[in-house]
Protein backbone atom coordinates (compact mmCIF):
# COMPACT_ATOMS: atom_id res chain seq x y z
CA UNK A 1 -3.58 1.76 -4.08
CA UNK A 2 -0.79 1.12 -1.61
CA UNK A 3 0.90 -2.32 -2.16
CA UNK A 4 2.62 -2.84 1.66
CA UNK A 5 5.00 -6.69 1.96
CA UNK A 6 4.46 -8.18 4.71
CA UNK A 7 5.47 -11.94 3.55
CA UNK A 8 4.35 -14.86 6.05
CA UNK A 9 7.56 -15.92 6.10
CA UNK A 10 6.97 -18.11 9.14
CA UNK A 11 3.44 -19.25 8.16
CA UNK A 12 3.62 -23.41 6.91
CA UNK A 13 2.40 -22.27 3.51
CA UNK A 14 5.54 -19.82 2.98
CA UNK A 15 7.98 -22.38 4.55
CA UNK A 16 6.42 -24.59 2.02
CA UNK A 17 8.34 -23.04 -0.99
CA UNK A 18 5.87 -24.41 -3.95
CA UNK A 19 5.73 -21.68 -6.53
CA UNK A 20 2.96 -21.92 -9.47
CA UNK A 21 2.62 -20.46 -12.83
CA UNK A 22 -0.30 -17.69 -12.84
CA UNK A 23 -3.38 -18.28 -14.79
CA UNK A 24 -5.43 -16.64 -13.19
CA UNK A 25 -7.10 -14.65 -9.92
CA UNK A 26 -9.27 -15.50 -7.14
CA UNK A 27 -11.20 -12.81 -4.80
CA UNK A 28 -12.42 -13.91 -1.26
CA UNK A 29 -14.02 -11.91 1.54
CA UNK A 30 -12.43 -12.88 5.16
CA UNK A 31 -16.81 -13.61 6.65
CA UNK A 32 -16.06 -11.85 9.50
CA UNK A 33 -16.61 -7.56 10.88
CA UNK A 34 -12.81 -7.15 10.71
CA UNK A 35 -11.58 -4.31 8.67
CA UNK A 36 -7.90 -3.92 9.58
CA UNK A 37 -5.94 -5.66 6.95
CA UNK A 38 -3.39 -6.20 9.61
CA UNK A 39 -5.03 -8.37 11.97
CA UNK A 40 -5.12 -11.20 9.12
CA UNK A 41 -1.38 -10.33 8.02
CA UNK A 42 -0.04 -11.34 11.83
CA UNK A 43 -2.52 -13.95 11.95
CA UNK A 44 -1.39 -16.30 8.82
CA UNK A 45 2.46 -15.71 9.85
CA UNK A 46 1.83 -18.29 12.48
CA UNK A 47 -0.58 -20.13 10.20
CA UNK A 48 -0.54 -24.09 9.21
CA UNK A 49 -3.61 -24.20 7.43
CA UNK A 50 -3.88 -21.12 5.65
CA UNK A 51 -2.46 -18.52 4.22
CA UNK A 52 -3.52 -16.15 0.97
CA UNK A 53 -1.38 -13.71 -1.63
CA UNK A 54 -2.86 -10.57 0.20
CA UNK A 55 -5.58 -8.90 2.01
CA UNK A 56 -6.89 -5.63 0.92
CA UNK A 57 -8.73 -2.52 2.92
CA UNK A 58 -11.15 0.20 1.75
CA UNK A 59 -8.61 2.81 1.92
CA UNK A 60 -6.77 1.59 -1.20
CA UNK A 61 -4.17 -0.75 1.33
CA UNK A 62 -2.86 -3.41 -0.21
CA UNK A 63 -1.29 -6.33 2.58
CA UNK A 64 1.30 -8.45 0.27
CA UNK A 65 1.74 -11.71 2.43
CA UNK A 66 2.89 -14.10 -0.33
CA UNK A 67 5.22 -14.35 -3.39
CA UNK A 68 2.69 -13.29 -6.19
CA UNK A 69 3.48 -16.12 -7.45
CA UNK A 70 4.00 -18.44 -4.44
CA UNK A 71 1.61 -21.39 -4.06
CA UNK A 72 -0.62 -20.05 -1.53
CA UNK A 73 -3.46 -22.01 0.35
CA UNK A 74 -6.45 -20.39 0.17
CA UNK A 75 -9.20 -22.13 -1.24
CA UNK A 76 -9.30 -25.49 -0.32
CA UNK A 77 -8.58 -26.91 -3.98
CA UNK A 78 -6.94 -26.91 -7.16
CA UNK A 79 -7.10 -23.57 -7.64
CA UNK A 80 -4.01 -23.26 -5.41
CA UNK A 81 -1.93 -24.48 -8.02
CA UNK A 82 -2.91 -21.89 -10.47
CA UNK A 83 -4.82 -18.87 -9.13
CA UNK A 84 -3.14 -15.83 -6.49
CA UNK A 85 -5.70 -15.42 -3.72
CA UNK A 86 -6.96 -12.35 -2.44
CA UNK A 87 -9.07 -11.39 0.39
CA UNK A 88 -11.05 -8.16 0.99
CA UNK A 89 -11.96 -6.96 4.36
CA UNK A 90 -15.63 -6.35 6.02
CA UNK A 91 -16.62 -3.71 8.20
CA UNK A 92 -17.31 -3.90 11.77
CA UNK A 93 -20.57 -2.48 11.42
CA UNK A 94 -22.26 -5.89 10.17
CA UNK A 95 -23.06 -9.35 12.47
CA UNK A 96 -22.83 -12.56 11.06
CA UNK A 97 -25.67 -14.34 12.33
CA UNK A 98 -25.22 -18.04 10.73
CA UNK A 99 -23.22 -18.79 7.75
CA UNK A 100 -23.38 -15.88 5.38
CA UNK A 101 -26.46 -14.45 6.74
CA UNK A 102 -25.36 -10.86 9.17
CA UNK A 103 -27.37 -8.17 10.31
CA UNK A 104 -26.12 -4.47 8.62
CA UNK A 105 -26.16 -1.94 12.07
CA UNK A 106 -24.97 1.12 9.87
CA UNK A 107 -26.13 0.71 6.38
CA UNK A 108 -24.47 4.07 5.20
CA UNK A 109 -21.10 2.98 6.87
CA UNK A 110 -21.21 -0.52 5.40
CA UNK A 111 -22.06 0.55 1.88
CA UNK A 112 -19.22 2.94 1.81
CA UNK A 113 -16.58 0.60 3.13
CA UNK A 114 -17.69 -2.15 0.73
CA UNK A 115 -17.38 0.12 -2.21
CA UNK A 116 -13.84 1.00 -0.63
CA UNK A 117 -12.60 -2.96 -0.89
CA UNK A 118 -14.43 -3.37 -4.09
CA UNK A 119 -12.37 0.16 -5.89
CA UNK A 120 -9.23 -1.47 -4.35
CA UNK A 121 -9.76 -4.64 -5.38
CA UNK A 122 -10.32 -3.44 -9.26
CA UNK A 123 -6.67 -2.01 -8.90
CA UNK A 124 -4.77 -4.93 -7.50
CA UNK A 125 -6.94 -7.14 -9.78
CA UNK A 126 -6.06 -4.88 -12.71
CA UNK A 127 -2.30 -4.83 -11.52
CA UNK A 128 -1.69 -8.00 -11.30
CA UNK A 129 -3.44 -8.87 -15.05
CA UNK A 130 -1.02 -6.43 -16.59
CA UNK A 131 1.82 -8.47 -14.40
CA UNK A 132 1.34 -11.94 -15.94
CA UNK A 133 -0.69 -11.06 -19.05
CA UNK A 134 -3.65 -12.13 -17.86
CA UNK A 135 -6.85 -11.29 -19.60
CA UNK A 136 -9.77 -10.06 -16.93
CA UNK A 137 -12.27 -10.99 -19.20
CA UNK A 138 -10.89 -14.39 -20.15
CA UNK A 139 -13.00 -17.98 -18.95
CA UNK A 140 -11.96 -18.61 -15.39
CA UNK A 141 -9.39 -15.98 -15.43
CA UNK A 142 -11.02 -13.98 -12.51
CA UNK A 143 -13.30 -15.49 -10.25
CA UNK A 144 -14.57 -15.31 -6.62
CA UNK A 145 -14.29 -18.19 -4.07
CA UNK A 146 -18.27 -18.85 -4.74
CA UNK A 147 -17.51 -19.10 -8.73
CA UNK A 148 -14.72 -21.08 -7.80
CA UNK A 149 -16.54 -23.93 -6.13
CA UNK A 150 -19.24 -23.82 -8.63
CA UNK A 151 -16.29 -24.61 -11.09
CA UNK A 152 -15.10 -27.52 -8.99
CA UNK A 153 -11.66 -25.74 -8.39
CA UNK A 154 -12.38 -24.54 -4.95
CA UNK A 155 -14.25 -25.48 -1.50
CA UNK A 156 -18.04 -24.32 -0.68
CA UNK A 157 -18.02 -20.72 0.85
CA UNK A 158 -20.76 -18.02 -0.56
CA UNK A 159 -17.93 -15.39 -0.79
CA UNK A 160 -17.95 -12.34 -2.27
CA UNK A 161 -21.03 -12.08 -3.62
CA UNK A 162 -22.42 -12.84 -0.48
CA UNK A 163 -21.74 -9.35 0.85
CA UNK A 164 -21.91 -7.79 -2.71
CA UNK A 165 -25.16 -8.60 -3.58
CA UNK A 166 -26.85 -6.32 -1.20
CA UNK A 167 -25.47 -3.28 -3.25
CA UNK A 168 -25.89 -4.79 -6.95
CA UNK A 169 -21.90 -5.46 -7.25
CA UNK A 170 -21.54 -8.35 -9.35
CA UNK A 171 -18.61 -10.32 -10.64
CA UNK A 172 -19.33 -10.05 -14.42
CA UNK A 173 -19.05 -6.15 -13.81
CA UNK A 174 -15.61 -6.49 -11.98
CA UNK A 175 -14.05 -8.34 -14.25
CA UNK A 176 -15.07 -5.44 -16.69
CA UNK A 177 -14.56 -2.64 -14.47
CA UNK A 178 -10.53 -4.38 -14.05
CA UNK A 179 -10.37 -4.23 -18.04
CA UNK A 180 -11.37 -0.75 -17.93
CA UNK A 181 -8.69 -0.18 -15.35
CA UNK A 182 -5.88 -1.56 -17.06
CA UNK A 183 -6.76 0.60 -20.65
CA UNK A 184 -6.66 3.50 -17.94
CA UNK A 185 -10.77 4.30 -17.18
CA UNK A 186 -11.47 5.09 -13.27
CA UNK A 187 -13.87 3.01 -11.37
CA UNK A 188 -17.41 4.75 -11.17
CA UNK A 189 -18.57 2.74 -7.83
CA UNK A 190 -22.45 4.54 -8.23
CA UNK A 191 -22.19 3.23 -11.68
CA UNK A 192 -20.52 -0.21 -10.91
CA UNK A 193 -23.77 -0.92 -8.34
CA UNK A 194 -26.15 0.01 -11.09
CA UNK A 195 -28.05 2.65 -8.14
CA UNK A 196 -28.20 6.38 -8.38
CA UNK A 197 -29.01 8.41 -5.14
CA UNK A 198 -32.78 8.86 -5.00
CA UNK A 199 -33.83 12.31 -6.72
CA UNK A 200 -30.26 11.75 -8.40
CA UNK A 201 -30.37 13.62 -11.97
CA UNK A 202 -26.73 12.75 -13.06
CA UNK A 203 -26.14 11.71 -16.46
CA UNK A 204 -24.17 8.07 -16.97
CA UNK A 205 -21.89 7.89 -19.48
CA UNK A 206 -22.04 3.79 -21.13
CA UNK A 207 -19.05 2.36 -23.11
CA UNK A 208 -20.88 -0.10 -25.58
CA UNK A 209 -20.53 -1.42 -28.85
CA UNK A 210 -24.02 0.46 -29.64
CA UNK A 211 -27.12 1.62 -27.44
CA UNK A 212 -29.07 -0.85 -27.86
CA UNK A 213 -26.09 -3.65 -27.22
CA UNK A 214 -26.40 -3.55 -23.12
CA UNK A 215 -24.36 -6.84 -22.92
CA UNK A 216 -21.26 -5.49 -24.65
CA UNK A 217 -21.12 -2.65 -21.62
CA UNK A 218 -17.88 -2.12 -20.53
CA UNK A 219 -18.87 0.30 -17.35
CA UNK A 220 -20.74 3.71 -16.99
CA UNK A 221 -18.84 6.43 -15.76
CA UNK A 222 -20.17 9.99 -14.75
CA UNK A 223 -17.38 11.60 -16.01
CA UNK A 224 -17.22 11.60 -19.81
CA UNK A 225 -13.33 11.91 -19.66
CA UNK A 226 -12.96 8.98 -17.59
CA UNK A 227 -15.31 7.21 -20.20
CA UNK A 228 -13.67 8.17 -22.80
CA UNK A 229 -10.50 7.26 -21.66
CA UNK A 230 -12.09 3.14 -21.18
CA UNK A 231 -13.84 3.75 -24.54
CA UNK A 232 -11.69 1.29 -27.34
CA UNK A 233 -11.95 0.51 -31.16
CA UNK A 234 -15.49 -0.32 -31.79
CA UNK A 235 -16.95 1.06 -28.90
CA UNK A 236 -18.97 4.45 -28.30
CA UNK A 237 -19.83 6.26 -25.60
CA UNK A 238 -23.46 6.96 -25.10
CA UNK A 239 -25.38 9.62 -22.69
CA UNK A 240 -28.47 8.89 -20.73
CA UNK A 241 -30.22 9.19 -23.74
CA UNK A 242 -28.37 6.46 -25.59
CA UNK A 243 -27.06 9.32 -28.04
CA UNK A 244 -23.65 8.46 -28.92
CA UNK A 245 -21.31 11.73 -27.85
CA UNK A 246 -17.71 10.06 -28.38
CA UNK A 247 -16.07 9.54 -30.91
CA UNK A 248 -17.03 12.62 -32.73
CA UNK A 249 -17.98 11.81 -36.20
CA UNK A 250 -15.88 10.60 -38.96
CA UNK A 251 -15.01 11.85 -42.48
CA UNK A 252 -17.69 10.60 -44.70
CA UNK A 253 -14.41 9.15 -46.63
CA UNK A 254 -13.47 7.09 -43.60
CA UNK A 255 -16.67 5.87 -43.10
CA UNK A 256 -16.88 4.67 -46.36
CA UNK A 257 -13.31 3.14 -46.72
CA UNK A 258 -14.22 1.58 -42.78
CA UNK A 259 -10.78 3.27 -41.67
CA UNK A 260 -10.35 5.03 -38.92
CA UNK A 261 -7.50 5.83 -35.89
CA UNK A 262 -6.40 4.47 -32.67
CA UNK A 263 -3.89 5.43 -29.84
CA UNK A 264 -1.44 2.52 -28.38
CA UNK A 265 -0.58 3.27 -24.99
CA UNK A 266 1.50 0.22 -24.37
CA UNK A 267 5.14 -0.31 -25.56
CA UNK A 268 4.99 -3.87 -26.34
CA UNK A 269 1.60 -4.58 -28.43
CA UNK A 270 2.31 -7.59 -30.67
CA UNK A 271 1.31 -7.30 -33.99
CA UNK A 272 -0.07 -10.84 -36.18
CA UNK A 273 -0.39 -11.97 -39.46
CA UNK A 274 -4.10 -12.65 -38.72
CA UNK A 275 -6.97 -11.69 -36.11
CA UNK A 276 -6.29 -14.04 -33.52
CA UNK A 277 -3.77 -15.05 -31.25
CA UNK A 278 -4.03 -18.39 -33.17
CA UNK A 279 -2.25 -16.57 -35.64
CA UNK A 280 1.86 -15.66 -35.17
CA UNK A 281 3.19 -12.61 -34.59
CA UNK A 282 5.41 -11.39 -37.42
CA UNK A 283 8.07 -9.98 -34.64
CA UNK A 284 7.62 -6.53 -34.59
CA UNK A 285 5.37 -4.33 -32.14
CA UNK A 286 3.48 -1.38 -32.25
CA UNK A 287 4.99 1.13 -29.69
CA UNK A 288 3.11 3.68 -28.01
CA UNK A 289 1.68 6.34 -31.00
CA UNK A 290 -1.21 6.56 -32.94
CA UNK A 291 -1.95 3.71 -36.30
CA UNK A 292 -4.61 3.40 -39.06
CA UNK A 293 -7.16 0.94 -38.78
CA UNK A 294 -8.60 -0.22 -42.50
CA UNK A 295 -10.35 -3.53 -41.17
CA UNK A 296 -11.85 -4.90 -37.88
CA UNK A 297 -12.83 -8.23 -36.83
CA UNK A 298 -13.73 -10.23 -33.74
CA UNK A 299 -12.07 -7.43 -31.61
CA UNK A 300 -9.13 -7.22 -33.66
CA UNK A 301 -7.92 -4.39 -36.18
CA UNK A 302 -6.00 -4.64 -39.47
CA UNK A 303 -3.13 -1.57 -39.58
CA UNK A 304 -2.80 0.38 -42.42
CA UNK A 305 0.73 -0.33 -42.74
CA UNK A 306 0.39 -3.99 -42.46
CA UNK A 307 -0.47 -7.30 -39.84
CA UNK A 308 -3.07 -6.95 -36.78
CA UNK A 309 -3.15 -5.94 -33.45
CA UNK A 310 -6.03 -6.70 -30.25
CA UNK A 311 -7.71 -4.03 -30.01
CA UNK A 312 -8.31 -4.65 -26.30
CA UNK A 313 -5.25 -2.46 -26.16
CA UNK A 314 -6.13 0.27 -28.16
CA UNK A 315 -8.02 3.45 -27.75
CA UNK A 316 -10.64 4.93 -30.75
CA UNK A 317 -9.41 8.98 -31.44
């Protein structure tokens, strides 16, 4: 991903100097065959009625038009005042034909650019979550312009799902496939759309609590590293065959004691007094290194040496 400022400095919106505080992020997709990020960029400089954060293309370019956190005006409601606004871009090789309805004229071409935006997307998304602390998988945290209206907080457009939906892309599998970004995982876009190629014989690799828990999926990879790298504290990795091949097996001794180790691969990782961010932090942090886990509940682990930490941000070894 290539993050390129172009600020709107002259659009109505910019001159407008309102400035929010980020709770969360909102995806749109521009409804019309124009896949040069750049067009929209000159276009909302001289804009008085809209103007969004960014627009993004399928070759990982990233069009920064706004102060992230710069009120922008992008969906129509009060989701301005708390949500940064994204758009993707759509190929040229599709034709609106009334409202969100378009005919496809080069189904290969417009698969592979939509997977393009959607990869890109999952990096700004999972960028900007690690930026204001925002949690991907949190209510109302991430949404698209479609979810948004549904929610009240923004105006009626279709978008993105109506373009998604076509190749099985959903928005409860971004928001997961941004978490697994930001613990490190790369996006699987075969696995993401839930397709294999026909006559396709390559093995998926599923990050789940256990097999037969589909729900608690974090994303399928066909690379075991990458999966292990999204696989956290309570999780497994599973084959085709819903054997579990990661971790490897504990002592019997750890099993028994219900201990076992994590990596921390973030500096600042607060540790609690309880499991919960209910509960205060006792004013120390982790670091980056590997701790004990003796106790685990509702996603968060007890350390050996003392308090508790979210193990959102923790990797099983």
């Amino acid at each position: 991903m290539k993050i390129i400022q172009d600020f709107a400095t002259t659009s109505g919106c910019y001159r407008a100097g309102r400035t929010i505080t980020v709770k969360g992020l909102m995806l749109h997709s521009v409804g019309c065959n124009q896949p040069d990020p750049k067009v929209f960029a000159r276009f909302w400089k001289n804009s008085d009625d809209v103007c969004c954060h960014g627009v993004l293309g399928a070759d990982g370019t990233v069009i920064q038009t706004l102060p992230w956190n710069r009120r922008g005006w992008h969906c129509g409601a009060a989701a301005n005042n708390t949500h940064i606004g994204v758009e993707m871009t759509e190929p040229s090789t599709i034709r609106y034909t009334g409202g969100a309805s378009f005919v496809d004229n080069n189904p290969t071409a417009t698969k592979k650019f939509v997977l393009g935006t959607y990869k890109t997307a999952v990096e700004l998304f999972a960028y900007l979550c690690k930026m204001y602390n925002l949690n991907p998988l949190g209510d109302g945290v991430i949404v698209s312009h479609s979810e948004g209206y549904k929610r009240g907080i923004a105006s009626g457009h279709a978008d993105v799902e109506h373009i998604w939906n076509k190749y099985g892309l959903t928005m409860d599998q971004f928001r997961k496939d941004v978490k697994a970004a930001m613990n490190g995982g790369a996006i699987d876009t075969d696995a993401s759309t839930n397709t294999k190629p026909s006559g396709s014989t390559k093995t998926l690799y599923r990050v789940r609590k256990s097999w037969g828990d589909s729900k608690s999926q974090i994303g399928a990879y066909s690379s075991l590293e990458n999966a292990k790298k999204a696989c956290k504290a309570g999780y497994s990795v599973y084959d085709s065959d819903g054997k579990a091949v990661y971790p490897v097996k504990q002592n019997s001794s750890d099993v028994a004691n219900n201990t076992y180790k994590v990596r921390v691969s973030v500096p600042d990782l607060n540790i609690r007094t309880g499991a919960g961010t209910e509960y205060p932090t006792t004013g120390k942090y982790t670091g980056k290194g590997v701790f004990t886990i003796v106790e685990t509940k509702d996603g968060w682990g007890k350390l050996k040496s003392g308090g508790w930490i979210c193990l959102d941000y923790a990797h099983k070894i």
